[in-house]
C-alpha atoms as a PDB file:
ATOM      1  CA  UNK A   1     255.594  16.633  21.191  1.00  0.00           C
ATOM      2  CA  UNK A   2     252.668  16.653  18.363  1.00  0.00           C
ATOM      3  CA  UNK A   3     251.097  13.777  19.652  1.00  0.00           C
ATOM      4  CA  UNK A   4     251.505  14.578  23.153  1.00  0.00           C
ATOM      5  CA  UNK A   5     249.464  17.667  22.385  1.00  0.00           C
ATOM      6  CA  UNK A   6     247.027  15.842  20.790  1.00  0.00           C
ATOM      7  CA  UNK A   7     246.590  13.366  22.879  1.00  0.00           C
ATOM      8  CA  UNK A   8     245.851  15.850  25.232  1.00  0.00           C
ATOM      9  CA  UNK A   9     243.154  17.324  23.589  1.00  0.00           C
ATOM     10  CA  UNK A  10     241.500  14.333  23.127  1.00  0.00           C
ATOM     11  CA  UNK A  11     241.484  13.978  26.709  1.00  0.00           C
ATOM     12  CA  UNK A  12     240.017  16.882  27.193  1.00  0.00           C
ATOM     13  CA  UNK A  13     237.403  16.247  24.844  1.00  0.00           C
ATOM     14  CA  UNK A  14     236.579  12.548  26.204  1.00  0.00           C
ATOM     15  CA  UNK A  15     236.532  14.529  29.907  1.00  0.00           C
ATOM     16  CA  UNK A  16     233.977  17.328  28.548  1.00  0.00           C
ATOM     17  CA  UNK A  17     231.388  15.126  28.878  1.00  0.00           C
ATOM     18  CA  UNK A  18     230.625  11.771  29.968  1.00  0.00           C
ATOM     19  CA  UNK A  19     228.657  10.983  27.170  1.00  0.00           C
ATOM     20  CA  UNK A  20     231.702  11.011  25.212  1.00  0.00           C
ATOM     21  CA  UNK A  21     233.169   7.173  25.045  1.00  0.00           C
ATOM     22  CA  UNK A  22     236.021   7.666  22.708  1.00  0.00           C
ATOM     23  CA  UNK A  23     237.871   9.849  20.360  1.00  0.00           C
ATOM     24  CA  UNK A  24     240.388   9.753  17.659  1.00  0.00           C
ATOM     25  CA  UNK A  25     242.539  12.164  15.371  1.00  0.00           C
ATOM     26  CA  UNK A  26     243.130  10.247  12.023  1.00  0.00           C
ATOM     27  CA  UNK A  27     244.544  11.248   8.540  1.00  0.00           C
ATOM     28  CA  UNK A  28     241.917  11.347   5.760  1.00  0.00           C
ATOM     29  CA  UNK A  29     243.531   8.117   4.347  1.00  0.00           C
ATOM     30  CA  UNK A  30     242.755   6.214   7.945  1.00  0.00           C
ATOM     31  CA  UNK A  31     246.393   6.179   9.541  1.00  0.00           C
ATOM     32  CA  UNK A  32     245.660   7.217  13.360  1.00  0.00           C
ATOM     33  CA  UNK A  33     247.780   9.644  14.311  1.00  0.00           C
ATOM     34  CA  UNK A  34     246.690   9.628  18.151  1.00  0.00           C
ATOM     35  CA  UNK A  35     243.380   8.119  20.315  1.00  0.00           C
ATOM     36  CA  UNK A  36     241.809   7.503  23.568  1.00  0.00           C
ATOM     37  CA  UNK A  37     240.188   4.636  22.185  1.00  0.00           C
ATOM     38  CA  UNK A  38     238.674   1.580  24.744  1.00  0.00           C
ATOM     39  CA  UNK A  39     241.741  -1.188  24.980  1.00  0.00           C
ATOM     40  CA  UNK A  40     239.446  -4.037  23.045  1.00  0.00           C
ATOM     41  CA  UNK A  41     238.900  -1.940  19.940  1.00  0.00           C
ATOM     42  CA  UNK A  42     241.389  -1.985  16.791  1.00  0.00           C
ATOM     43  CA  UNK A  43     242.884   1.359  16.181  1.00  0.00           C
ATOM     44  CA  UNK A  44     243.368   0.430  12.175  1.00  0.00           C
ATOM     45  CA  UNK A  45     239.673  -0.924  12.122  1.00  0.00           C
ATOM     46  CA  UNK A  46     238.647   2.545  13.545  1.00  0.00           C
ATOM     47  CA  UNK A  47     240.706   4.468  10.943  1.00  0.00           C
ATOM     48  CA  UNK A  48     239.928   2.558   7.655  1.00  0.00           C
ATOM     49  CA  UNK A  49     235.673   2.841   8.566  1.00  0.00           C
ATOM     50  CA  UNK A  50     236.397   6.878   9.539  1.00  0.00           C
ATOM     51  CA  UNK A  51     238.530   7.193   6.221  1.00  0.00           C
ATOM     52  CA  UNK A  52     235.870   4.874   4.148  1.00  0.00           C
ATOM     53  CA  UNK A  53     232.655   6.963   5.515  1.00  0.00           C
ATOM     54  CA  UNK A  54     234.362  10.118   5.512  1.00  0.00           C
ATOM     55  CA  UNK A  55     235.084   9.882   1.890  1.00  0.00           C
ATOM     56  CA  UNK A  56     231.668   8.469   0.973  1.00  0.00           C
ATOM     57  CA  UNK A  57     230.432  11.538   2.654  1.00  0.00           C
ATOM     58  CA  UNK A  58     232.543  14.341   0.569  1.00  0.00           C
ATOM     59  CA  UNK A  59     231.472  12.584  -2.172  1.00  0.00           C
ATOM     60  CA  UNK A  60     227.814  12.319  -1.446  1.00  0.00           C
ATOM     61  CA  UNK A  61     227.824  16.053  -0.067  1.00  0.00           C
ATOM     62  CA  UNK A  62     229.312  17.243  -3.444  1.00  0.00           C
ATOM     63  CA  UNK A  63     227.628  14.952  -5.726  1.00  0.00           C
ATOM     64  CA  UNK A  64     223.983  16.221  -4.309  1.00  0.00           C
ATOM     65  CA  UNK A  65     225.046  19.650  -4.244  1.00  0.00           C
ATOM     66  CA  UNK A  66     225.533  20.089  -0.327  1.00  0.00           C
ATOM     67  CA  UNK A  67     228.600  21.960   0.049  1.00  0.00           C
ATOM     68  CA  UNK A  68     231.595  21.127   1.327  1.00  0.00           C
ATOM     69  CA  UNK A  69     231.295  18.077   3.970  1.00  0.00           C
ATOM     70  CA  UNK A  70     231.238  19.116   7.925  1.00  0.00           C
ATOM     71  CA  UNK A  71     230.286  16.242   9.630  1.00  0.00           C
ATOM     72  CA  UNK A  72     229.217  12.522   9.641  1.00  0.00           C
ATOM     73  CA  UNK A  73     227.021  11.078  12.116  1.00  0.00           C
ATOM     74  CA  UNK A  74     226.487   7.424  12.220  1.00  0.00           C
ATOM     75  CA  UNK A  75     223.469   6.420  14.544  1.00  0.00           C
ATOM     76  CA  UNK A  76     223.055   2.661  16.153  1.00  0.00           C
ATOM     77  CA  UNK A  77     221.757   0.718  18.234  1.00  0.00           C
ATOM     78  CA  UNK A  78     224.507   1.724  21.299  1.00  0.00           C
ATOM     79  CA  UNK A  79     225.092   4.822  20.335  1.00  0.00           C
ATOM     80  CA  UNK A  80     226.856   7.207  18.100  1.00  0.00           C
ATOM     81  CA  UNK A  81     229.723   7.449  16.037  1.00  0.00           C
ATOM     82  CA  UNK A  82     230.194  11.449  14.532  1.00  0.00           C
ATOM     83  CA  UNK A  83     233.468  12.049  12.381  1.00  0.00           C
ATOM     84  CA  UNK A  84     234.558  15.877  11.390  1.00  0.00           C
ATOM     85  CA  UNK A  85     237.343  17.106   9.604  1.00  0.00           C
ATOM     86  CA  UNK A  86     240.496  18.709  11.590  1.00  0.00           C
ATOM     87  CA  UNK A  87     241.590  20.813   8.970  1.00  0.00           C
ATOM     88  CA  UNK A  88     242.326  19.696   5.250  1.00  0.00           C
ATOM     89  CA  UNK A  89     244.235  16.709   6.544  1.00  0.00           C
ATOM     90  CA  UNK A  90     242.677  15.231   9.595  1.00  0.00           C
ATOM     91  CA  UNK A  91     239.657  13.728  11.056  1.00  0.00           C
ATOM     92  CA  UNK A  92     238.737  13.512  14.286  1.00  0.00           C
ATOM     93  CA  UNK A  93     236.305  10.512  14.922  1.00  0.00           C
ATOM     94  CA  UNK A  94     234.348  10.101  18.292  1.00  0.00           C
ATOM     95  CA  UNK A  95     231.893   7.525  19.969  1.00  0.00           C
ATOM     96  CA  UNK A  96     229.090   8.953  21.949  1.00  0.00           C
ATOM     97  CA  UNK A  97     226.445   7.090  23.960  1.00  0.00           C
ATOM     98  CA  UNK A  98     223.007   6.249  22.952  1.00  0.00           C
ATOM     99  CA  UNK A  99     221.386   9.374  25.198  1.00  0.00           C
ATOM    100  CA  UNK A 100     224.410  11.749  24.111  1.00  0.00           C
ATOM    101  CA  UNK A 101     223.327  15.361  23.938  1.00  0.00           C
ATOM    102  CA  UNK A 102     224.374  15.772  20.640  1.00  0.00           C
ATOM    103  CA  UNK A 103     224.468  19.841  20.592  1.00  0.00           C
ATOM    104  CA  UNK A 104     226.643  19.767  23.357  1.00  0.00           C
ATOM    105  CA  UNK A 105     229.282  17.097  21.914  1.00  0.00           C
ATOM    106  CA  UNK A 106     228.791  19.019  18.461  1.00  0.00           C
ATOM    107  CA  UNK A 107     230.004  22.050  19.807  1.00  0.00           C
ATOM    108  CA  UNK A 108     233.052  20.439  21.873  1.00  0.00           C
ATOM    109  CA  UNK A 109     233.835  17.777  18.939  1.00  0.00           C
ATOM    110  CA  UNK A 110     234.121  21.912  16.674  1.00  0.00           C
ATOM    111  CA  UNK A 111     236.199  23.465  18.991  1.00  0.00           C
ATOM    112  CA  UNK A 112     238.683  20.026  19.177  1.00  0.00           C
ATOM    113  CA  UNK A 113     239.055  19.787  15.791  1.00  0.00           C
ATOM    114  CA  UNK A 114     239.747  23.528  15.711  1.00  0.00           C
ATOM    115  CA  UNK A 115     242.574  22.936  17.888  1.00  0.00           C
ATOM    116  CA  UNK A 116     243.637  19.928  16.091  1.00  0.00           C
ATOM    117  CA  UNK A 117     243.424  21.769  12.634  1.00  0.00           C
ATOM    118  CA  UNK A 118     246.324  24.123  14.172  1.00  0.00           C
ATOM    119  CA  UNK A 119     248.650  21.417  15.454  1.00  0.00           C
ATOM    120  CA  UNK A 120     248.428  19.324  12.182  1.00  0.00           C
END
């Protein structure tokens, strides 16, 4: 049933907009709990990098006197990888394209991990 609704808003977040490639809900240690990920990529790949970059990110956020950690955005050459926490235990990790209009998947990445913050 948990997954299910999960899964479902991570649907609904890949469908918001097309720029959107993939998405993922992940615990802070890397486990994937559910994703809508393309069938070539490796789900446990995709959750140790989130995990890895998420915690080098609370720790750089605290350690420079930042606040607490809201997001991680990962720029290359084919597009975008942004990872925000889903409550205290869960991160939700998508891939955007290279043109994404970032303020619109910021806002729609917020209000999935708001979501997921209440199922988890």
């Amino acid at each position: 049933m948990r997954s299910e609704m999960l899964s479902s808003i991570l649907s609904d977040l890949n469908g918001s907009s097309a720029d959107i490639e993939a998405s993922a809900v992940l615990s802070t240690d890397g486990l994937m709990i559910a994703s809508m990920l393309p069938s070539g990529m490796d789900e446990d790949r995709v959750g140790a990098m989130s995990a890895a970059m998420l915690s080098l990110g609370d720790r750089t956020s605290e350690e420079l006197a930042r606040g607490a950690l809201e997001q991680v955005l990962i720029k290359g050459d084919h597009g975008y990888i942004l990872m925000t926490h889903a409550g205290k235990d869960a991160v939700i990790t998508v891939l955007a394209k290279p043109n994404a209009r970032l303020g619109l998947i910021f806002l729609d990445v917020r209000r999935a991990a708001e979501n997921i913050a209440k199922i988890i």
